[in-house]
N, C-alpha and C. Protein backbone atom coordinates (compact mmCIF):
# COMPACT_ATOMS: atom_id res chain seq x y z
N UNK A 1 -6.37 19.70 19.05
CA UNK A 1 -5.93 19.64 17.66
C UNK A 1 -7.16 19.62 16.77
N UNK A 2 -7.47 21.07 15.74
CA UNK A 2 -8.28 20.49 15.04
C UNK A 2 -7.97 19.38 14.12
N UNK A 3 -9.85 18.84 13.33
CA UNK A 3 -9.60 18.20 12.01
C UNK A 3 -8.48 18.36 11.07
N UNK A 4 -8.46 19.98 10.80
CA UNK A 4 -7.50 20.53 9.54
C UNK A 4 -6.01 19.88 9.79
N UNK A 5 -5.74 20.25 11.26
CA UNK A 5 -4.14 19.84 11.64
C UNK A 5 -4.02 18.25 11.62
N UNK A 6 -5.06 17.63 11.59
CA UNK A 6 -4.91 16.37 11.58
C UNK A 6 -4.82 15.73 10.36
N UNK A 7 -5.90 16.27 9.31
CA UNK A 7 -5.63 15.88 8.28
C UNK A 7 -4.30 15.88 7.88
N UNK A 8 -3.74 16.98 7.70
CA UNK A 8 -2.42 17.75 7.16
C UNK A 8 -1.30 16.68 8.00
N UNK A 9 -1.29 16.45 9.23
CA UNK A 9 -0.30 15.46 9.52
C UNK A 9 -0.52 14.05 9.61
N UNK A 10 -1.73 13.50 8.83
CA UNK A 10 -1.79 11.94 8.14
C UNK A 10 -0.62 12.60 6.39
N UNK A 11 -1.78 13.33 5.96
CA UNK A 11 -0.99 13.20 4.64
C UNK A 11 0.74 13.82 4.74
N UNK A 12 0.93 14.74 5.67
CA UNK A 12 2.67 14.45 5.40
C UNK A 12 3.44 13.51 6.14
N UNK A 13 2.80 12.90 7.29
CA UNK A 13 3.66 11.84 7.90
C UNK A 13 3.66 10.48 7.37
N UNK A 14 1.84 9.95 6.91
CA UNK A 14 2.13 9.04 6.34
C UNK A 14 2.05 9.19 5.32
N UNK A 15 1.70 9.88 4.16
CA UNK A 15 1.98 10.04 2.67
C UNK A 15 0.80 9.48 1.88
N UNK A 16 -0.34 9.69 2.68
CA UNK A 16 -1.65 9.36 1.96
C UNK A 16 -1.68 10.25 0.42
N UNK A 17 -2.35 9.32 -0.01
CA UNK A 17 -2.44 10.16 -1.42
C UNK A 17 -3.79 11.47 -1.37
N UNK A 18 -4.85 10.90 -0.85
CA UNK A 18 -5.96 11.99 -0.55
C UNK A 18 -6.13 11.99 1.25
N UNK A 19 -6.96 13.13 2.14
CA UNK A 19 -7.04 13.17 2.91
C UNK A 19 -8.31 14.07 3.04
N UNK A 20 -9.67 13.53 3.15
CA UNK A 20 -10.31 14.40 3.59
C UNK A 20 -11.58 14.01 3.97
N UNK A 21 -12.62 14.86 4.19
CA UNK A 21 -13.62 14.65 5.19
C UNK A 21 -14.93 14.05 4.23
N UNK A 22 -16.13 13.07 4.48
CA UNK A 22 -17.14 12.77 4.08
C UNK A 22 -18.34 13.48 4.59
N UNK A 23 -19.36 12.80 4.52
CA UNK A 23 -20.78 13.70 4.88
C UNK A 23 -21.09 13.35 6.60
N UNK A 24 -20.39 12.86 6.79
CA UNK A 24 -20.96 12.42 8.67
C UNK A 24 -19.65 13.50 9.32
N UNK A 25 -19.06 13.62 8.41
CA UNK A 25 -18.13 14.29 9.13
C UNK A 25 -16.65 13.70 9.79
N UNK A 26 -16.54 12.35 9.18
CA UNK A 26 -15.45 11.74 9.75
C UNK A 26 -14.05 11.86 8.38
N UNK A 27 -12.81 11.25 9.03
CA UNK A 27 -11.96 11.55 7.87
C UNK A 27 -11.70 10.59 7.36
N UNK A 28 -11.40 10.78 5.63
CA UNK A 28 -10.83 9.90 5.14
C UNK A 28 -9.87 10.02 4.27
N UNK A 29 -9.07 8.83 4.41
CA UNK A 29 -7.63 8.19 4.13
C UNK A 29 -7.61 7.72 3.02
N UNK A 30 -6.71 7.78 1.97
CA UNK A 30 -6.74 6.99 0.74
C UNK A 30 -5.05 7.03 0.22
N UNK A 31 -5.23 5.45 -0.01
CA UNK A 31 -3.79 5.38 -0.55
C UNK A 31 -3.89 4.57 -1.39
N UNK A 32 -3.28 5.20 -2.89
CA UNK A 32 -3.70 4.41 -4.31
C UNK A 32 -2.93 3.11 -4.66
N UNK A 33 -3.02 2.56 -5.57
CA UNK A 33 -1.83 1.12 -5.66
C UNK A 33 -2.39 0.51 -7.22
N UNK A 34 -1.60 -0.19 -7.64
CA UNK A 34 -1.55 -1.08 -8.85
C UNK A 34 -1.34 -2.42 -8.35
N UNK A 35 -0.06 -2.47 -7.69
CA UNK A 35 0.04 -3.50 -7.20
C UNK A 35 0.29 -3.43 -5.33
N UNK A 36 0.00 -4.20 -4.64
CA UNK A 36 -0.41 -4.29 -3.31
C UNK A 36 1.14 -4.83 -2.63
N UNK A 37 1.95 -5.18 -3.41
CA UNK A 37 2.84 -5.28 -2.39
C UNK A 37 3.04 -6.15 -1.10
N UNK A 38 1.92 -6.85 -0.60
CA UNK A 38 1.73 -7.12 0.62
C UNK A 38 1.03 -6.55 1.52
N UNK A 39 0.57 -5.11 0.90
CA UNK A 39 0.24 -4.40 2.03
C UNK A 39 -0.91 -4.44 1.92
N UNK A 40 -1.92 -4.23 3.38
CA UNK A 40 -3.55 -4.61 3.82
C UNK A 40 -3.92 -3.20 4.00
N UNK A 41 -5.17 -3.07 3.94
CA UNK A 41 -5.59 -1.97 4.81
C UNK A 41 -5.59 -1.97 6.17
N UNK A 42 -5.63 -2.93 7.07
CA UNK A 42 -5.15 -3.35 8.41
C UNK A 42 -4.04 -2.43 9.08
N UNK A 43 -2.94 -2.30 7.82
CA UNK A 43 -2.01 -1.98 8.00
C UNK A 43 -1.99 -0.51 8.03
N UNK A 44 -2.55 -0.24 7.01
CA UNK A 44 -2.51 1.53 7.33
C UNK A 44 -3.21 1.79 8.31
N UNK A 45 -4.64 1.02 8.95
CA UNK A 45 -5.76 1.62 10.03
C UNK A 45 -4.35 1.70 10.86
N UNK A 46 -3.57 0.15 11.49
CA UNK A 46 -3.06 0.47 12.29
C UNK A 46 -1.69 1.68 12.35
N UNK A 47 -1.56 2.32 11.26
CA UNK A 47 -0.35 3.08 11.12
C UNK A 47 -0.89 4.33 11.56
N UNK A 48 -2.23 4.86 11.71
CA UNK A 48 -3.35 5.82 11.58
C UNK A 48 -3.44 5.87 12.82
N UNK A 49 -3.55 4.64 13.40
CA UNK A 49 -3.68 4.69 14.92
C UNK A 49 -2.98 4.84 15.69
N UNK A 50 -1.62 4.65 15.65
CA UNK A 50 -0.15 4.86 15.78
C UNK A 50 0.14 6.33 15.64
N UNK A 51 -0.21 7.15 14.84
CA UNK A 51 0.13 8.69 14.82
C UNK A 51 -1.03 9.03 15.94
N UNK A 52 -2.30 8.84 15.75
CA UNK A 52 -3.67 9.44 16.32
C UNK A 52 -3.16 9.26 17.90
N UNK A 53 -2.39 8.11 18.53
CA UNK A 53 -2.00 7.84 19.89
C UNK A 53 -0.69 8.95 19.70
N UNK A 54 0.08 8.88 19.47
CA UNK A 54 1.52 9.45 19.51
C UNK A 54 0.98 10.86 19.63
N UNK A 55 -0.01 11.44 19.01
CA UNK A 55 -0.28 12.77 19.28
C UNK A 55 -1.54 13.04 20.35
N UNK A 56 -2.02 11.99 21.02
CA UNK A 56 -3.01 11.98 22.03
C UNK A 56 -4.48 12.75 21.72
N UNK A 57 -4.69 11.97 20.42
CA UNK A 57 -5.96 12.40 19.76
C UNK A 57 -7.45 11.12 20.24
N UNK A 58 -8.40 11.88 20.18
CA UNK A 58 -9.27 10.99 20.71
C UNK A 58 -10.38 10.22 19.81
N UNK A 59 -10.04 9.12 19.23
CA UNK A 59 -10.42 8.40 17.88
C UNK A 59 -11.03 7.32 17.94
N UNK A 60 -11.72 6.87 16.84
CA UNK A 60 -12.28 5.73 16.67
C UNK A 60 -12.01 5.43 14.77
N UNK A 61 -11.22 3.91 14.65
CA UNK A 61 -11.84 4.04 13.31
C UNK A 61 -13.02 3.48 13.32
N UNK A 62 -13.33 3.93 12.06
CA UNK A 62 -14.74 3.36 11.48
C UNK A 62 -14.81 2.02 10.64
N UNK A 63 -13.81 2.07 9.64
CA UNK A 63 -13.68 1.30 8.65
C UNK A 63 -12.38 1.55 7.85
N UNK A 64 -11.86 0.30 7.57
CA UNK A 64 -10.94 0.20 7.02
C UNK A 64 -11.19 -1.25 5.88
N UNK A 65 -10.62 -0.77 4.16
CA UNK A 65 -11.01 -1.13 3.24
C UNK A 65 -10.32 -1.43 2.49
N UNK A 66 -10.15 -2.75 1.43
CA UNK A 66 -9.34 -2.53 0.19
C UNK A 66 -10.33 -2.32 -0.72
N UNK A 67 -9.86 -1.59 -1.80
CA UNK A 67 -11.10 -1.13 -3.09
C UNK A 67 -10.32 -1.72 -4.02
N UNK A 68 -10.85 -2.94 -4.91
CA UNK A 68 -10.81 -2.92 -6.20
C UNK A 68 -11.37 -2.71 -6.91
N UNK A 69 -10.70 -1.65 -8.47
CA UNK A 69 -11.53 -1.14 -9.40
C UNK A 69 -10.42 -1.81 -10.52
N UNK A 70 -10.87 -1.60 -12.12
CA UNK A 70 -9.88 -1.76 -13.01
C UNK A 70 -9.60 -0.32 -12.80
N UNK A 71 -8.14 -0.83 -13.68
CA UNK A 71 -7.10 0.36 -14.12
C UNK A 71 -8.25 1.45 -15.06
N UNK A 72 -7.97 2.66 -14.73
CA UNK A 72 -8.39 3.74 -15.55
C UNK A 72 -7.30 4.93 -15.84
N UNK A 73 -6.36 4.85 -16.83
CA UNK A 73 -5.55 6.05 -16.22
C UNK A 73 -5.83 7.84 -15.97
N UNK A 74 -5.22 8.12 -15.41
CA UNK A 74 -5.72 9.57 -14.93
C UNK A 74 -7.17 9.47 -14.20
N UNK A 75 -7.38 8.38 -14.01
CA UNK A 75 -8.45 8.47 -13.14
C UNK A 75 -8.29 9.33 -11.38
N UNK A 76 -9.27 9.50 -10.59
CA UNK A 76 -9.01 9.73 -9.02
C UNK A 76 -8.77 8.83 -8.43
N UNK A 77 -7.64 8.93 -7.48
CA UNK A 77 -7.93 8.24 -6.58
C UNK A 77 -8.84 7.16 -6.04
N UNK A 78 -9.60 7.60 -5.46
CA UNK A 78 -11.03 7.23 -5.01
C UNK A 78 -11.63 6.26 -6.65
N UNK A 79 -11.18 6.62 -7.51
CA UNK A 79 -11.90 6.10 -8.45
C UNK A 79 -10.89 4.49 -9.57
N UNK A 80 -9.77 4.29 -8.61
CA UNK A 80 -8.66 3.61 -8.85
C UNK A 80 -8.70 2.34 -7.60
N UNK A 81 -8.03 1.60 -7.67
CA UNK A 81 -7.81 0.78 -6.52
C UNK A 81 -6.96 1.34 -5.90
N UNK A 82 -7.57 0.97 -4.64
CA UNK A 82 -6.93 2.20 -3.22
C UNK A 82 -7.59 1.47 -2.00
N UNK A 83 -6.33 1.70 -0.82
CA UNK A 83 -6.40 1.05 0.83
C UNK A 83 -7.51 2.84 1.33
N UNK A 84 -8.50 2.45 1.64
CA UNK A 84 -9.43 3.44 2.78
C UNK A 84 -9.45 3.20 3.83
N UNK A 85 -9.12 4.07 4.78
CA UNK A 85 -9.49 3.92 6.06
C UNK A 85 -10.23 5.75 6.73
N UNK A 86 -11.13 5.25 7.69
CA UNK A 86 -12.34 5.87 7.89
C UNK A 86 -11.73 6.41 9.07
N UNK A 87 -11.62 7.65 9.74
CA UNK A 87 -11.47 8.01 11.11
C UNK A 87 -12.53 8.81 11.63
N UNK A 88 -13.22 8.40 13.04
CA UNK A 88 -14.05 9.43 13.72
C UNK A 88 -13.61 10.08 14.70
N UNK A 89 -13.17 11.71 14.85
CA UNK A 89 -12.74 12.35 15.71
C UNK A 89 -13.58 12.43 16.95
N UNK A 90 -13.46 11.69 18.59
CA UNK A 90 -14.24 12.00 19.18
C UNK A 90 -13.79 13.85 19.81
């Protein structure tokens, strides 16, 4: 399975808001929020890891993150408070 197919089935299975690659070459996950709900980044690594097994992909995360920023509207993603999580394709 490449990267591409992998990306493409984080963001339609789990509904990441962004999905894509950094400078080392690993992927990343982003899912935006206002309010948290309860939910950890823990939670998505392990939801990440849960598809990455179910499709017998060979992974490591790297890091998994909560980001707080203030509100900016129309801001990015990445530039908003948002759950990251880091994947390295072995």
């Amino acid at each position: 399975m490449t990267k591409r197919e992998i990306k493409r089935m984080i963001k339609d299975v789990l509904h990441a808001d962004t999905v894509g690659t950094n400078k080392q070459g690993n992927i990343v996950c982003r899912w935006g929020f206002f309010y948290t709900h309860g939910r950890t980044a823990e939670q998505y690594a392990d939801a990440v890891s849960d598809l990455l097994d179910r499709n017998q992909v060979s992974y490591s995360i790297v890091e998994s993150a909560q980001i707080w920023k203030a509100f900016r509207g129309g801001a990015s993603t990445a530039n908003q408070s948002h759950f990251r999580v880091e994947v390295q394709i072995n």
